[in-house]
C-alpha atoms as a PDB file:
ATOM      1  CA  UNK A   1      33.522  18.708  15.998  1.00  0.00           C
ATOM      2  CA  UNK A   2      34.678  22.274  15.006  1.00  0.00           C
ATOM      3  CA  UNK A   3      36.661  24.205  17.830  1.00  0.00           C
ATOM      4  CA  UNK A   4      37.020  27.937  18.064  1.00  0.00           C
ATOM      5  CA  UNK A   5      39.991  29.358  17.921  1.00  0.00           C
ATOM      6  CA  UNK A   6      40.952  33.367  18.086  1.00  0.00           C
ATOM      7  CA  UNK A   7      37.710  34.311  16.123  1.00  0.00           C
ATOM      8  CA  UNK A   8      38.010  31.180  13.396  1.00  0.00           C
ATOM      9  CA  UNK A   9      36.457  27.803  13.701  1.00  0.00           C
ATOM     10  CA  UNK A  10      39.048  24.759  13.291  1.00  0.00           C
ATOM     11  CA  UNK A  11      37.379  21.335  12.426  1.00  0.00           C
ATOM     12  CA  UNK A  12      39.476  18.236  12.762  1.00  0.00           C
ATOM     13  CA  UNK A  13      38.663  15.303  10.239  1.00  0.00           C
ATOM     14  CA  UNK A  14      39.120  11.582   9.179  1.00  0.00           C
ATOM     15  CA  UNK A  15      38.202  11.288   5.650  1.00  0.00           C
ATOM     16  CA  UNK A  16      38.870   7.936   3.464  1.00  0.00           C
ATOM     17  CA  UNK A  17      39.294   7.853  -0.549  1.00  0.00           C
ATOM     18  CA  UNK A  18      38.582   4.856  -2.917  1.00  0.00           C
ATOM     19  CA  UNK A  19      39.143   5.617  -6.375  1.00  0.00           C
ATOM     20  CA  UNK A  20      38.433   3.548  -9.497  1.00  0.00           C
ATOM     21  CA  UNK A  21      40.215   3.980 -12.812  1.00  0.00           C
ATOM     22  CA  UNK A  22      38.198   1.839 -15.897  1.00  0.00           C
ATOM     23  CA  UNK A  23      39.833   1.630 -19.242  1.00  0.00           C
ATOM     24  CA  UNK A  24      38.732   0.320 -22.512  1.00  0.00           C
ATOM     25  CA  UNK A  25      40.392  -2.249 -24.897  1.00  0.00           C
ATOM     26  CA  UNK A  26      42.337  -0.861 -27.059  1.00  0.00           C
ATOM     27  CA  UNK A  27      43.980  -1.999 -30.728  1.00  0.00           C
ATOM     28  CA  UNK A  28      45.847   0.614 -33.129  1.00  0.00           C
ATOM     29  CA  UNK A  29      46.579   0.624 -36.378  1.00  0.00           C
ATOM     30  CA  UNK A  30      49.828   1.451 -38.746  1.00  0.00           C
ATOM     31  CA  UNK A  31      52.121  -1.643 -39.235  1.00  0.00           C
ATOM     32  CA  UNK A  32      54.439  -3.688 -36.961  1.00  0.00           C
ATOM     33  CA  UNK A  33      54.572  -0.984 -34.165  1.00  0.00           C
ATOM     34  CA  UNK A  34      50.736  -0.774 -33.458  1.00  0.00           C
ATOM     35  CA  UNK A  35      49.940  -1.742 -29.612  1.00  0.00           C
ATOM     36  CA  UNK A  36      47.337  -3.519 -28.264  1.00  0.00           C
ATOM     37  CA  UNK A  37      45.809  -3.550 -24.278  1.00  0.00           C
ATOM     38  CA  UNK A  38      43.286  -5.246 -22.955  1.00  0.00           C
ATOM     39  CA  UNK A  39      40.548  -3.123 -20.892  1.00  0.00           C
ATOM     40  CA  UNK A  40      41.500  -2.973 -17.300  1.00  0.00           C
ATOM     41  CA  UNK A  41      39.934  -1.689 -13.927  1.00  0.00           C
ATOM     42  CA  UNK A  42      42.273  -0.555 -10.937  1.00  0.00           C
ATOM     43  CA  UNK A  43      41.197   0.625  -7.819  1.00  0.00           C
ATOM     44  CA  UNK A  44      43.107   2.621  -5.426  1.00  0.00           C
ATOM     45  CA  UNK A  45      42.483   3.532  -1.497  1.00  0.00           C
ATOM     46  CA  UNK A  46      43.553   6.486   0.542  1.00  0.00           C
ATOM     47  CA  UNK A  47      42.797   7.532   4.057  1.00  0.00           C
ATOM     48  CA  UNK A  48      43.462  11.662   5.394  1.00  0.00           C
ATOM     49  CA  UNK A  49      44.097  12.624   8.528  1.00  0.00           C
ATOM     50  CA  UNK A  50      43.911  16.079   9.516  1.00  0.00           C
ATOM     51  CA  UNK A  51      42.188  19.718  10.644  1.00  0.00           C
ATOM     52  CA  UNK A  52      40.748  22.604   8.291  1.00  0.00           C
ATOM     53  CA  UNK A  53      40.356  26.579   9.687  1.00  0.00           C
ATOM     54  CA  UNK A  54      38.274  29.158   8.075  1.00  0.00           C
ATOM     55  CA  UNK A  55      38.228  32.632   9.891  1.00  0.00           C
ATOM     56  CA  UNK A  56      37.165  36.144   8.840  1.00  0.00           C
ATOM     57  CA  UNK A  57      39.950  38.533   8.071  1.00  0.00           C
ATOM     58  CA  UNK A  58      38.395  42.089   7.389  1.00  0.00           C
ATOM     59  CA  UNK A  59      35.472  42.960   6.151  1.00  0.00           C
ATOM     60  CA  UNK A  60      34.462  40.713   3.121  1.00  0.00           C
ATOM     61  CA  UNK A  61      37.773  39.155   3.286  1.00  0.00           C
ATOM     62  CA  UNK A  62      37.759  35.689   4.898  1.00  0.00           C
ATOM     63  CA  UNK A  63      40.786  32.564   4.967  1.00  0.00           C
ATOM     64  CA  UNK A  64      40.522  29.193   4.886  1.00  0.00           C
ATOM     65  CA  UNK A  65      43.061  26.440   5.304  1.00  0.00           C
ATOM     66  CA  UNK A  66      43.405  22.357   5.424  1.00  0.00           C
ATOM     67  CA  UNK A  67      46.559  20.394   6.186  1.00  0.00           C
ATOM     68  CA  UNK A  68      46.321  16.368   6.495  1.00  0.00           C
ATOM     69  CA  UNK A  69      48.071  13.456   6.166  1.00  0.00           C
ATOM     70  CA  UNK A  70      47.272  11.064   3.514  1.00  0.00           C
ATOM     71  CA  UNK A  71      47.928   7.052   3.468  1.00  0.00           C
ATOM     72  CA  UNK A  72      47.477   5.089   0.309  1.00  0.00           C
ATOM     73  CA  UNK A  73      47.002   1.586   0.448  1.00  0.00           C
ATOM     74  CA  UNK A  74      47.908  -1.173  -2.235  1.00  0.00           C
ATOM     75  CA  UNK A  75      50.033  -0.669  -5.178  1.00  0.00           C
ATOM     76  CA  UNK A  76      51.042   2.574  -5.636  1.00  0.00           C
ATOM     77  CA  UNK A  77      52.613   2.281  -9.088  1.00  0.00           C
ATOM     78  CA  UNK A  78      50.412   1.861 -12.037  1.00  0.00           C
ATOM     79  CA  UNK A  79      51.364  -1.078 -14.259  1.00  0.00           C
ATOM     80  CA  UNK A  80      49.709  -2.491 -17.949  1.00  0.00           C
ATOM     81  CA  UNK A  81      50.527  -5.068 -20.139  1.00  0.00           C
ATOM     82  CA  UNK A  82      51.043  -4.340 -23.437  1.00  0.00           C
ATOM     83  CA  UNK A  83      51.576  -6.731 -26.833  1.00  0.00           C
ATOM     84  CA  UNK A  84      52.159  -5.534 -30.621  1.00  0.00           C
ATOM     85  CA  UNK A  85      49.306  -6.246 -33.122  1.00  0.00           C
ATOM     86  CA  UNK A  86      51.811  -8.306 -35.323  1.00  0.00           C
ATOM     87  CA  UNK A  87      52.447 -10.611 -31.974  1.00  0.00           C
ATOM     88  CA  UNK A  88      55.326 -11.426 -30.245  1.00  0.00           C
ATOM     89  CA  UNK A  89      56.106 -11.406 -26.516  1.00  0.00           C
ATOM     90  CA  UNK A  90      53.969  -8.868 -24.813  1.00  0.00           C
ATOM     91  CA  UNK A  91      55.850  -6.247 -22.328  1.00  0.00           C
ATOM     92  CA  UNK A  92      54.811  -4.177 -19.079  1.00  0.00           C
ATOM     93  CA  UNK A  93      54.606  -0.575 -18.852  1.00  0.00           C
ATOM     94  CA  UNK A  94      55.165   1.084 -15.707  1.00  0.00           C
ATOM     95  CA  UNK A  95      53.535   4.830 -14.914  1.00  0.00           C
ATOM     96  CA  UNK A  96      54.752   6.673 -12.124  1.00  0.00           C
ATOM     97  CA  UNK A  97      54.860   5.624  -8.720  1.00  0.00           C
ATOM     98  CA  UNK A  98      52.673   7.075  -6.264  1.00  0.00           C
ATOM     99  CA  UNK A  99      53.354   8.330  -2.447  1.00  0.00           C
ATOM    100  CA  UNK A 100      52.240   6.439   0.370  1.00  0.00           C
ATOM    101  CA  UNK A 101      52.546   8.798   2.767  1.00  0.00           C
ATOM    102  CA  UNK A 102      51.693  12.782   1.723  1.00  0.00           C
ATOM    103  CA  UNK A 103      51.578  16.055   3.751  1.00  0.00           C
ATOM    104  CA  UNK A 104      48.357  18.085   1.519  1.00  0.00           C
ATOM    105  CA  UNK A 105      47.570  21.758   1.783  1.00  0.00           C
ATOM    106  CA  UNK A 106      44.959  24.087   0.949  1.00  0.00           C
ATOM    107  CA  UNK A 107      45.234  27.864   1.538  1.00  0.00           C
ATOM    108  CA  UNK A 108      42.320  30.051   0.267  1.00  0.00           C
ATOM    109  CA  UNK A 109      41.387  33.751   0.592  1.00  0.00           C
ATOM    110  CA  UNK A 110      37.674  34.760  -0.301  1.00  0.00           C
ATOM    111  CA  UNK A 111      36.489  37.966  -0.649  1.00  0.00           C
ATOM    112  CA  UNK A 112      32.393  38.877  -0.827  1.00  0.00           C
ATOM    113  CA  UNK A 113      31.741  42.218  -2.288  1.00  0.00           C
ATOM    114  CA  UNK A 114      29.187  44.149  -2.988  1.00  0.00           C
ATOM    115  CA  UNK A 115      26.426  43.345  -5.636  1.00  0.00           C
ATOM    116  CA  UNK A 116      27.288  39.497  -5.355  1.00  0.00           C
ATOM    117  CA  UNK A 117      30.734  39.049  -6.462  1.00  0.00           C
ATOM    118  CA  UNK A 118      32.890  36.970  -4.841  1.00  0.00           C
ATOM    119  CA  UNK A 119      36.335  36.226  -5.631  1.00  0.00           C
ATOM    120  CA  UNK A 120      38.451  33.550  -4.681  1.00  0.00           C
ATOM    121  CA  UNK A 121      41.675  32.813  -4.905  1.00  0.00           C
ATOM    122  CA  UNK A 122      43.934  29.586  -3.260  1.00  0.00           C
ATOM    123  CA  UNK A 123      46.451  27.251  -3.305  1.00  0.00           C
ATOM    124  CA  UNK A 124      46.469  23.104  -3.315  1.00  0.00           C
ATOM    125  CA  UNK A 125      49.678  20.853  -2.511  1.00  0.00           C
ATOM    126  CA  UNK A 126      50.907  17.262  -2.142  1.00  0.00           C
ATOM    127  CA  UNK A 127      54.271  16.829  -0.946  1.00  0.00           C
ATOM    128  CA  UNK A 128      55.072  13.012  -0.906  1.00  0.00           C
ATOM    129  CA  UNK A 129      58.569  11.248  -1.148  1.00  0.00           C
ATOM    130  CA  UNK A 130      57.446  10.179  -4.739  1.00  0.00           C
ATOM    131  CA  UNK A 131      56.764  13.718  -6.232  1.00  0.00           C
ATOM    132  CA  UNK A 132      54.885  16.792  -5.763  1.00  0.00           C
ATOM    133  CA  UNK A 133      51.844  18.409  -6.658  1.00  0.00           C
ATOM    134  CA  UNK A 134      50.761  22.191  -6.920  1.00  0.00           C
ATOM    135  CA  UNK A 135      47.980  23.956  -8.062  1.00  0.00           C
ATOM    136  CA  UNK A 136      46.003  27.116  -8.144  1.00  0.00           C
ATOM    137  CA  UNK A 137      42.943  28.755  -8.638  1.00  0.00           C
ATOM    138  CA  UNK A 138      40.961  31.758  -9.099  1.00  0.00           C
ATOM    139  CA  UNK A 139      37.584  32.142  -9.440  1.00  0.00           C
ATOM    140  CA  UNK A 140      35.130  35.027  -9.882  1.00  0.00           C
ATOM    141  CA  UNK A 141      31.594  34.240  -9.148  1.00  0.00           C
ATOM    142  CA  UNK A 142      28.251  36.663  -9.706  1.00  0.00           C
ATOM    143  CA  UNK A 143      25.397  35.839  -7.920  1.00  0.00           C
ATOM    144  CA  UNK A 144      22.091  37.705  -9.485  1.00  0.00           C
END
């Protein structure tokens, strides 16, 4: 249910996530180092807790922003077992672990001109005790 708030609208929300990763077989080739995995399927669940706020600025010029909380459920470190072609005892392979618990943020600024362009430019982050992730984006849009 959005709120208004000092000329802006802020929208509280409960979101949940369920993700699933497939992956094929695989056998290489080139002597007593080539690896072999079998084809696996992982599945992953997250739940996000939090408000968004968009509001005009001037003019064309308008914000938006989202903070939540996010909760991931299960593992949260991908593991596979791998084996050598040749044979011998197969091993695991660990990939990074994951955060359970995350504080993500979006901060955008869009601006309509004239004619139908519309730029916009913003900001996504993940802060977790397991790592962090940033990213950005512009994009420049023409509507005929």
């Amino acid at each position: 249910m959005p709120v208004a708030l000092g000329g802006g609208v802020v929208t509280p929300f409960v979101a949940g996530r369920v993700y699933r990763l497939s992956t094929d077989g695989f056998a290489e080739q080139g002597g007593a180092a080539a690896l072999q995995g079998e084809a696996r399927t992982r599945w992953s669940e997250m739940t996000e807790l939090g408000a968004s706020l968009a509001t005009p600025v001037a003019g064309g010029l308008s914000a938006q922003g989202r903070v939540a909380w996010q909760h991931r459920y299960g593992a949260s470190q991908g593991r596979t077992t791998l084996g050598f072609v040749a044979g011998g005892q197969s091993f695991a392979v660990s990939g990074a672990d994951l955060s359970r618990n995350a504080a993500a943020f979006d901060l955008g600024l869009n601006w309509a001109g004239a004619k139908g362009v519309v730029l916009d430019v913003g900001y996504h982050g993940v802060l977790g005790e397991r790592g962090v992730d940033h990213a950005g984006r512009v994009t420049l849009s023409l509507k005929l």
